[in-house]
PDB file of N, CA and C in Angstrom:
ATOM      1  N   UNK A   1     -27.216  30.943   3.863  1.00  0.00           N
ATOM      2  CA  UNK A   1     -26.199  30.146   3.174  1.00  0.00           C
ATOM      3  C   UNK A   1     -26.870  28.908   2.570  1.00  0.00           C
ATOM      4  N   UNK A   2     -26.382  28.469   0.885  1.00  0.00           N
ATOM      5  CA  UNK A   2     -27.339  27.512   0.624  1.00  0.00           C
ATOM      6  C   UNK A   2     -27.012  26.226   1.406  1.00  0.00           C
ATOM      7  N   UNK A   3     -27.426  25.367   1.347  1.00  0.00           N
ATOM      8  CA  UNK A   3     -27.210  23.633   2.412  1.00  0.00           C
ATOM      9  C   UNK A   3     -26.333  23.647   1.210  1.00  0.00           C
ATOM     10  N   UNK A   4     -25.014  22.813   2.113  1.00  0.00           N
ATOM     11  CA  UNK A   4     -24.162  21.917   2.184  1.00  0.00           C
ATOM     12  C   UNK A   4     -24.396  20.429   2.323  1.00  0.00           C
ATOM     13  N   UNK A   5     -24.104  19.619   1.187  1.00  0.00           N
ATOM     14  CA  UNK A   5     -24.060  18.073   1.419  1.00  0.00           C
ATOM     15  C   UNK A   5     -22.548  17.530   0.961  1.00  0.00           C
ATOM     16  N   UNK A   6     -22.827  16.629   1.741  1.00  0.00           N
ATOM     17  CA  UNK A   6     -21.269  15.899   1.564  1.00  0.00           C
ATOM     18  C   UNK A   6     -21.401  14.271   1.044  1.00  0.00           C
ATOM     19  N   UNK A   7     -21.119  14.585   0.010  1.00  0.00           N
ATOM     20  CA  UNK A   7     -20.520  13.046  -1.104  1.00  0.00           C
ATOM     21  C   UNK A   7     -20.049  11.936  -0.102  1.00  0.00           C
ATOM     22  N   UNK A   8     -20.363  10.810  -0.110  1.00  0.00           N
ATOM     23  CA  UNK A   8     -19.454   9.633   0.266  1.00  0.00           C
ATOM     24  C   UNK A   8     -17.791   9.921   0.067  1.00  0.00           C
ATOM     25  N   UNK A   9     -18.100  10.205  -1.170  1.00  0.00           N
ATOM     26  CA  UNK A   9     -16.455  10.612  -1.749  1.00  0.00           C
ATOM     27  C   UNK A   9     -15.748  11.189  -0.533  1.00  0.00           C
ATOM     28  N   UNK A  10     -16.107  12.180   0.055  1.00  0.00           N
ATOM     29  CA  UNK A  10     -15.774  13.327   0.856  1.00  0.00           C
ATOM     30  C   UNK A  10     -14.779  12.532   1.764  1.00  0.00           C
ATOM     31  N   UNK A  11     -15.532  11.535   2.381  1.00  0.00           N
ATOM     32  CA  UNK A  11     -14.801  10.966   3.617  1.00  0.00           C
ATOM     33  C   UNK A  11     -13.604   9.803   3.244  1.00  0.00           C
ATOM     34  N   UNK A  12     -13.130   9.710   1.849  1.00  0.00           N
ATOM     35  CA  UNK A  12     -12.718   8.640   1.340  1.00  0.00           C
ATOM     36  C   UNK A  12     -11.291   8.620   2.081  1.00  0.00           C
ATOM     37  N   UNK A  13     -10.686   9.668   2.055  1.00  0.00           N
ATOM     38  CA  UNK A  13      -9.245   9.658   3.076  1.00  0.00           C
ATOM     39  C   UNK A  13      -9.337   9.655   4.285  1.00  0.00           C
ATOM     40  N   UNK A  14     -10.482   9.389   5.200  1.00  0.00           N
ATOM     41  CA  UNK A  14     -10.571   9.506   6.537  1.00  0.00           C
ATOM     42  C   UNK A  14     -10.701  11.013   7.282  1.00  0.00           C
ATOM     43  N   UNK A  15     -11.486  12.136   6.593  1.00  0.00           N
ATOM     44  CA  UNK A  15     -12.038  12.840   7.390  1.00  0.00           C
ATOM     45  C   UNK A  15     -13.144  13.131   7.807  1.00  0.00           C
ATOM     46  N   UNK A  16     -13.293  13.123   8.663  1.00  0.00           N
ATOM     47  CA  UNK A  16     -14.596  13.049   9.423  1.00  0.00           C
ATOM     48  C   UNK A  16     -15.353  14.406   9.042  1.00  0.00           C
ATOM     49  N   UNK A  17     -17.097  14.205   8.607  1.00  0.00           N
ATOM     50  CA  UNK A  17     -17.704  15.275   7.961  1.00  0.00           C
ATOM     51  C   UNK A  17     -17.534  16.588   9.155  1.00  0.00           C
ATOM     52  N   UNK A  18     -17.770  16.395  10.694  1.00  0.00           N
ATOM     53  CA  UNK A  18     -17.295  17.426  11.812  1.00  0.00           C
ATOM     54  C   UNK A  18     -16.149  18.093  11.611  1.00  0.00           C
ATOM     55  N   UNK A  19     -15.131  17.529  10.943  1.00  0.00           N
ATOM     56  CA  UNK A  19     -13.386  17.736  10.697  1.00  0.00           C
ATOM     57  C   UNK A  19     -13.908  18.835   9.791  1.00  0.00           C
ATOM     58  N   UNK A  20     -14.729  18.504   8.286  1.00  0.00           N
ATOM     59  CA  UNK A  20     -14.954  19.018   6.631  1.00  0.00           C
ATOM     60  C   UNK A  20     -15.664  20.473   7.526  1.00  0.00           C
ATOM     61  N   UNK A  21     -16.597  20.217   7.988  1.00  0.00           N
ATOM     62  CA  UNK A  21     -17.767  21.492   8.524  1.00  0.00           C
ATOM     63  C   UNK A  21     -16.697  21.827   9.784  1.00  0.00           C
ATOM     64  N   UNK A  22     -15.856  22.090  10.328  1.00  0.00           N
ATOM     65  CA  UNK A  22     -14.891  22.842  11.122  1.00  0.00           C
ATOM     66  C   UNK A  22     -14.169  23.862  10.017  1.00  0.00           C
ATOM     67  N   UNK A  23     -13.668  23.062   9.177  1.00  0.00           N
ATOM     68  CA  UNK A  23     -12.808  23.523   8.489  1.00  0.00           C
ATOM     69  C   UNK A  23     -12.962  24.195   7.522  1.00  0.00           C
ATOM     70  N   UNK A  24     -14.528  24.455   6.802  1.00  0.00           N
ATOM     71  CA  UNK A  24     -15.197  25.421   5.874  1.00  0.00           C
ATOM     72  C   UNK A  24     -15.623  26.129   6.959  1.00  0.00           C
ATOM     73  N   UNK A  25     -16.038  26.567   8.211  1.00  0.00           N
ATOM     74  CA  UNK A  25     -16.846  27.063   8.754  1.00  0.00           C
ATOM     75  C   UNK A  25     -15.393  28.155   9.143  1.00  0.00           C
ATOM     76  N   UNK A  26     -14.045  27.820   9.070  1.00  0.00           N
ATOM     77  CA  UNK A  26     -12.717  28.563   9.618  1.00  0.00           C
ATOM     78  C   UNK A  26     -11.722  28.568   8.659  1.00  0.00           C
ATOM     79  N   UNK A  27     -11.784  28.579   7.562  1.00  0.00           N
ATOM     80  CA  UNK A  27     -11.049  28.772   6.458  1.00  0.00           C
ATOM     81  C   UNK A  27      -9.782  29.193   6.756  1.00  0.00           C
ATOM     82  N   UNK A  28      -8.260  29.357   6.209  1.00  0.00           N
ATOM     83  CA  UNK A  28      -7.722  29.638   6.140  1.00  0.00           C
ATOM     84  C   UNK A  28      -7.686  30.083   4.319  1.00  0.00           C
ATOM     85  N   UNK A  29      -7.627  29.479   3.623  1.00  0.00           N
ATOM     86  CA  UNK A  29      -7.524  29.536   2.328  1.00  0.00           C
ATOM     87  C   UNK A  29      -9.549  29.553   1.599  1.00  0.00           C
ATOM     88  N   UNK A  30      -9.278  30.630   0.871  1.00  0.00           N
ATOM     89  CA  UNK A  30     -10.559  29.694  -0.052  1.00  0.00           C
ATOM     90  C   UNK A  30     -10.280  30.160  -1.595  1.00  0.00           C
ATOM     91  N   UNK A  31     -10.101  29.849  -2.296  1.00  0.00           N
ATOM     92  CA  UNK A  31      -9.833  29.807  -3.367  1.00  0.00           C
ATOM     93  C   UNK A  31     -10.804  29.353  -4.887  1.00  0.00           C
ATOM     94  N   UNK A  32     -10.784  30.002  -5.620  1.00  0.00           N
ATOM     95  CA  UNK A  32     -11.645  29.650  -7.097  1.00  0.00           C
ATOM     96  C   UNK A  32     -10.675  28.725  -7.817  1.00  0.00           C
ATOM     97  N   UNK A  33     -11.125  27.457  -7.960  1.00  0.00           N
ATOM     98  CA  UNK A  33     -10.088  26.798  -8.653  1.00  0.00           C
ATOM     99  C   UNK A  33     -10.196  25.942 -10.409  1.00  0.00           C
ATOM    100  N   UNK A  34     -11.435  26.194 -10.542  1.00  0.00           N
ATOM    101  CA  UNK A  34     -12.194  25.606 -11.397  1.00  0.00           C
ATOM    102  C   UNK A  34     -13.768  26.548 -11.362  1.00  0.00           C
ATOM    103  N   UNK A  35     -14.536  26.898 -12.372  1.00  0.00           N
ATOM    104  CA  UNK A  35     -15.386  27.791 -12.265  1.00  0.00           C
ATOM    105  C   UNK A  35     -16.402  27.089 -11.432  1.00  0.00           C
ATOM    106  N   UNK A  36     -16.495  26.396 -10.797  1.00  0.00           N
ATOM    107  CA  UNK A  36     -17.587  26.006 -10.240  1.00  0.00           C
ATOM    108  C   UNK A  36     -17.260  24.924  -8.961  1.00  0.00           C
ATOM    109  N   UNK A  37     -16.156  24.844  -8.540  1.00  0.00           N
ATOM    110  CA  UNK A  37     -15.246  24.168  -7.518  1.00  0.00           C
ATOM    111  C   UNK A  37     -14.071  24.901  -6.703  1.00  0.00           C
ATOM    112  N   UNK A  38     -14.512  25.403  -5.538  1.00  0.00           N
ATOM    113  CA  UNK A  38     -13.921  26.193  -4.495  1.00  0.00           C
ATOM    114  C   UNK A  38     -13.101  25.442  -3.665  1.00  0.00           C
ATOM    115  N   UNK A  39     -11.484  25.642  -3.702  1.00  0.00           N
ATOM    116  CA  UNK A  39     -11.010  24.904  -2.634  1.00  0.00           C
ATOM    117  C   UNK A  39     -10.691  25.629  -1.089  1.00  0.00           C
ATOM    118  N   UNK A  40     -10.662  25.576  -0.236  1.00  0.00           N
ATOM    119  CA  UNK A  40     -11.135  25.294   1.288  1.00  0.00           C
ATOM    120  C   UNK A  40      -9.627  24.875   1.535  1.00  0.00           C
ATOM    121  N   UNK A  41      -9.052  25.056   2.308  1.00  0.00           N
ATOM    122  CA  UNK A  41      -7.824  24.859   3.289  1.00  0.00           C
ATOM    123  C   UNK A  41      -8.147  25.842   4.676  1.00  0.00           C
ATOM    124  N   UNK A  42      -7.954  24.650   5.878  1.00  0.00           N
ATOM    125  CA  UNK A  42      -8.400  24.749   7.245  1.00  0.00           C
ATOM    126  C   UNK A  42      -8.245  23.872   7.745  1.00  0.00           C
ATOM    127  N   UNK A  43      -8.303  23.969   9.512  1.00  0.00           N
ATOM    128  CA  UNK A  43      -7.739  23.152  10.395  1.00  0.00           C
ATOM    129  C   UNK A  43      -8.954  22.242  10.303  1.00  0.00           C
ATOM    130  N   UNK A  44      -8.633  21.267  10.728  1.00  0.00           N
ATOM    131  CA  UNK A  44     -10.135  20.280  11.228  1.00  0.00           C
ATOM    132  C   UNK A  44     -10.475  20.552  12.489  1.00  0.00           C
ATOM    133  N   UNK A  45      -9.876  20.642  13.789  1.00  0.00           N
ATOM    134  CA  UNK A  45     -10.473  21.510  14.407  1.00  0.00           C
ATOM    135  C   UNK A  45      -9.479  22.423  15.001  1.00  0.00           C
ATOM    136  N   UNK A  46     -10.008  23.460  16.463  1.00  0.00           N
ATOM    137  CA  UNK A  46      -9.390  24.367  16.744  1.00  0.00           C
ATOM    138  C   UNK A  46      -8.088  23.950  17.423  1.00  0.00           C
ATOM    139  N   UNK A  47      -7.541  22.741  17.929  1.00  0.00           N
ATOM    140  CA  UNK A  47      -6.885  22.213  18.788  1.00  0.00           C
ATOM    141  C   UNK A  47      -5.556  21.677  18.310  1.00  0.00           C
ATOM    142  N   UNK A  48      -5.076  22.061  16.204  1.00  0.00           N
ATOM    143  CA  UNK A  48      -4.718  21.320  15.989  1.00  0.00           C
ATOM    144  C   UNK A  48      -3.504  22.266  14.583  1.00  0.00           C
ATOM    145  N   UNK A  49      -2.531  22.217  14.346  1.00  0.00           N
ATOM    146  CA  UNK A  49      -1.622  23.084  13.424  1.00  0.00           C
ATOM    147  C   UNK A  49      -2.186  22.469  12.043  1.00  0.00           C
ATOM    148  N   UNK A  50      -2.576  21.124  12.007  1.00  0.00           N
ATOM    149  CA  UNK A  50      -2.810  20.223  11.121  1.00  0.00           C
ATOM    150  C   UNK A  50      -3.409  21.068   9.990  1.00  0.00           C
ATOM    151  N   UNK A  51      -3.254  20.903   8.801  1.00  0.00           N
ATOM    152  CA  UNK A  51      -4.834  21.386   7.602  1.00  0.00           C
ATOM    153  C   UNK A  51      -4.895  20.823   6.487  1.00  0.00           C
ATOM    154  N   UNK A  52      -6.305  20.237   6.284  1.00  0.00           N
ATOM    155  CA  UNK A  52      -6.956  19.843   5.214  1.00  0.00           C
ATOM    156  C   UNK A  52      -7.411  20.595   4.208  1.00  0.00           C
ATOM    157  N   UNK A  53      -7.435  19.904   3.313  1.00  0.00           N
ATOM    158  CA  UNK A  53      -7.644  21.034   1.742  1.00  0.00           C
ATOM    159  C   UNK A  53      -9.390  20.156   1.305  1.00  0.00           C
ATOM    160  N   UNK A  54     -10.450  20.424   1.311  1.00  0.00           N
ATOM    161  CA  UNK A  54     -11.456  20.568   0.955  1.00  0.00           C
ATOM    162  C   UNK A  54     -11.862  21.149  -0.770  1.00  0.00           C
ATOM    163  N   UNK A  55     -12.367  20.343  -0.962  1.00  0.00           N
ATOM    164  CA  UNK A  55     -13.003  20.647  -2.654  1.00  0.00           C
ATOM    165  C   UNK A  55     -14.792  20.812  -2.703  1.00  0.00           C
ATOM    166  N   UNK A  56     -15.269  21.879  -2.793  1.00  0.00           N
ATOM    167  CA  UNK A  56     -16.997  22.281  -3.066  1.00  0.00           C
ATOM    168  C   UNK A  56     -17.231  22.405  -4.143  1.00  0.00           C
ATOM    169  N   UNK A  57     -18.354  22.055  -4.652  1.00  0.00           N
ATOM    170  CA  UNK A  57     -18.700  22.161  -5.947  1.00  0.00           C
ATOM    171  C   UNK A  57     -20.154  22.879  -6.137  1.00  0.00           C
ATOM    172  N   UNK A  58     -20.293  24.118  -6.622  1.00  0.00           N
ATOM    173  CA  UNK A  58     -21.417  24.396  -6.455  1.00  0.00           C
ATOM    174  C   UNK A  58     -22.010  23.822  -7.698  1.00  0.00           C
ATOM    175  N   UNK A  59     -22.959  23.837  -7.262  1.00  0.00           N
ATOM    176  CA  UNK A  59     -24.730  23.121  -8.424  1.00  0.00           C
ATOM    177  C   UNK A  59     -25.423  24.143  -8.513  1.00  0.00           C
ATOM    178  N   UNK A  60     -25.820  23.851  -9.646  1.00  0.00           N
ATOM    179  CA  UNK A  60     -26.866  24.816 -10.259  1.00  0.00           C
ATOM    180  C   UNK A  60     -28.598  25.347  -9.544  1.00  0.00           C
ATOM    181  N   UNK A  61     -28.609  24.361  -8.248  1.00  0.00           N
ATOM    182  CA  UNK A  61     -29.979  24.587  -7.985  1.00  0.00           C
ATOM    183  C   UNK A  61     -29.297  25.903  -6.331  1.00  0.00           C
ATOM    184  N   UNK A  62     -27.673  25.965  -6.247  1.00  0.00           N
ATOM    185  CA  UNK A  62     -26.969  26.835  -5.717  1.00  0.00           C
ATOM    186  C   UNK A  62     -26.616  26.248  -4.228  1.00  0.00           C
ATOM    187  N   UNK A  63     -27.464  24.915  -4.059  1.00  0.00           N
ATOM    188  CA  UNK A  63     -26.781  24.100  -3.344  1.00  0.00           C
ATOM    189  C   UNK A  63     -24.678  23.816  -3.254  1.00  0.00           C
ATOM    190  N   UNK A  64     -24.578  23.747  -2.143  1.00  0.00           N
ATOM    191  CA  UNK A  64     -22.930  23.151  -2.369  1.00  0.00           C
ATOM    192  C   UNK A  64     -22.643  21.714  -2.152  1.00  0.00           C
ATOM    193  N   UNK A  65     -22.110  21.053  -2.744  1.00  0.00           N
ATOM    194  CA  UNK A  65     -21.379  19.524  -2.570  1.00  0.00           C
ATOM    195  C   UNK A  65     -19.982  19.240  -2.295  1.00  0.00           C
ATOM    196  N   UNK A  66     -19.845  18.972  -0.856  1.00  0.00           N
ATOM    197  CA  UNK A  66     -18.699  18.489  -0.568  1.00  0.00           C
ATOM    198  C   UNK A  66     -17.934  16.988  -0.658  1.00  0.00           C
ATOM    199  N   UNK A  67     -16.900  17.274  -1.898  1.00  0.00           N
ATOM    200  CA  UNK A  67     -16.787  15.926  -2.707  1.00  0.00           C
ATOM    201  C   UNK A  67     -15.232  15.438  -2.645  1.00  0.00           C
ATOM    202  N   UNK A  68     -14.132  16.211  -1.757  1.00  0.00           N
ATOM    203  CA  UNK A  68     -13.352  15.557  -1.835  1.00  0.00           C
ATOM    204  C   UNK A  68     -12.406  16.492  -0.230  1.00  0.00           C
ATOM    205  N   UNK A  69     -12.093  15.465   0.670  1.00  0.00           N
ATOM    206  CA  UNK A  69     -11.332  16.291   1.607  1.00  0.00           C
ATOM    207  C   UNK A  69     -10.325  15.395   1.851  1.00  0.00           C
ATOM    208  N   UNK A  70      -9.244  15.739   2.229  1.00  0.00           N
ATOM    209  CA  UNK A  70      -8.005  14.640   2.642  1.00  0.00           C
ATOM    210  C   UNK A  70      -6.912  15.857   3.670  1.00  0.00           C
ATOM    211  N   UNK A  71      -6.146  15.161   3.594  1.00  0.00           N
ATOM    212  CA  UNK A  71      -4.681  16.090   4.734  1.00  0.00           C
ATOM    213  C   UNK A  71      -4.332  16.893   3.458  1.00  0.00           C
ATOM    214  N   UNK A  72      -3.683  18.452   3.517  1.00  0.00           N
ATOM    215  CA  UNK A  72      -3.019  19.031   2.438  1.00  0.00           C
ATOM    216  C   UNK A  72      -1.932  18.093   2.170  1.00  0.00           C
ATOM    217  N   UNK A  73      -2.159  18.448   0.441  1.00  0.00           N
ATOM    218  CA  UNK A  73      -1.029  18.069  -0.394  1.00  0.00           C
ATOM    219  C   UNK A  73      -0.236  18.768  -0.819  1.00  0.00           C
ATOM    220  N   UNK A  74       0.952  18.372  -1.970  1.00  0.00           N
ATOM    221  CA  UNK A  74       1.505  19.269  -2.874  1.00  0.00           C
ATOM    222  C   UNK A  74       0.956  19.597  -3.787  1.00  0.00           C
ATOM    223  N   UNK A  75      -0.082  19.417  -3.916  1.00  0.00           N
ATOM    224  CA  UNK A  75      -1.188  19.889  -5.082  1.00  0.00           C
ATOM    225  C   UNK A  75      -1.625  21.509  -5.075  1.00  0.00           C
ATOM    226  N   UNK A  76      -2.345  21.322  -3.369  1.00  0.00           N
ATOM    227  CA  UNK A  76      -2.899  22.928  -3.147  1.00  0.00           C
ATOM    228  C   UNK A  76      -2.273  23.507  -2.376  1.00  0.00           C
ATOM    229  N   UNK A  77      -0.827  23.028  -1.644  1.00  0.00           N
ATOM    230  CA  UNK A  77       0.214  23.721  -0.863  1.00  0.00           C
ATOM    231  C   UNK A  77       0.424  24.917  -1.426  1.00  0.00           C
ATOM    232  N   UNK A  78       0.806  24.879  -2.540  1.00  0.00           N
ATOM    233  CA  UNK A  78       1.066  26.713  -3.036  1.00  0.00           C
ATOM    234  C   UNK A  78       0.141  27.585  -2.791  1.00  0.00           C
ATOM    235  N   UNK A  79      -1.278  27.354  -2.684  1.00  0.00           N
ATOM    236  CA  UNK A  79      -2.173  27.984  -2.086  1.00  0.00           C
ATOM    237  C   UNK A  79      -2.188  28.727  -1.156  1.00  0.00           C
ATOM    238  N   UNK A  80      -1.528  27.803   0.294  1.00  0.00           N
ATOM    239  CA  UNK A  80      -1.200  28.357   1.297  1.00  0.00           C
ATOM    240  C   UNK A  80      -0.175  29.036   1.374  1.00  0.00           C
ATOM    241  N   UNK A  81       0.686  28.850   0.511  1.00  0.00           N
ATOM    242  CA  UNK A  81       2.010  29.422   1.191  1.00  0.00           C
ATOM    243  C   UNK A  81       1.709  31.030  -0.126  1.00  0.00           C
ATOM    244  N   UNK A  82       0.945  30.804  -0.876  1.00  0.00           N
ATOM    245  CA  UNK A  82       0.753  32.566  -1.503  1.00  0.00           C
ATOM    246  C   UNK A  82       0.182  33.691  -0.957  1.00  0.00           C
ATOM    247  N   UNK A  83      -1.043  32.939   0.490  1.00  0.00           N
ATOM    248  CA  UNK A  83      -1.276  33.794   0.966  1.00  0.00           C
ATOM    249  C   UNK A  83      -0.548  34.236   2.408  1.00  0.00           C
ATOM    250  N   UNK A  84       0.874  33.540   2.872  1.00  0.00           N
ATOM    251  CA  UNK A  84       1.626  33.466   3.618  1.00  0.00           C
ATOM    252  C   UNK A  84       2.638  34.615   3.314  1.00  0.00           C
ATOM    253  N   UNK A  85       3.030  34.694   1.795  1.00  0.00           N
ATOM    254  CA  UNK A  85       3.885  35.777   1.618  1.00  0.00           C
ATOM    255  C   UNK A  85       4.205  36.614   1.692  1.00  0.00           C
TER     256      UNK A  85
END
């Protein structure tokens, strides 16, 4: 798997990079959302109903960059609930 780095950005809403790498590592959602930016919906950890929506960006050298994680929104909620149906 190529390395994963995580942006400052990443942690800007208060999740912890352990929370980001729980929650790509256990996906619930992963999604193509942009040709080159994968969104990620998953628990932060196993203990918890909670889920965060995660944004990756792959780079051209095939590295990934993790650049934006927060609590789900109404943004990528439909996400989840399409593969719920």
């Amino acid at each position: 798997m190529p390395p994963i780095h995580f942006s400052r950005s990443s942690e800007k809403h208060g999740i912890p990079e352990a929370d980001q790498r729980h929650a790509i590592a256990n996906p619930t959602v992963v999604q193509l959302v942009e040709p080159d930016v994968l969104l990620i919906i998953g628990h932060p950890h196993g203990q918890t109903d909670r889920l965060i929506e995660i944004l990756v960006r792959a780079l051209p050298s095939g590295d990934k960059n993790v650049f934006h994680a927060m609590e789900l929104g109404p943004k990528f909620r439909p996400f989840l609930e399409e593969t719920q149906a």
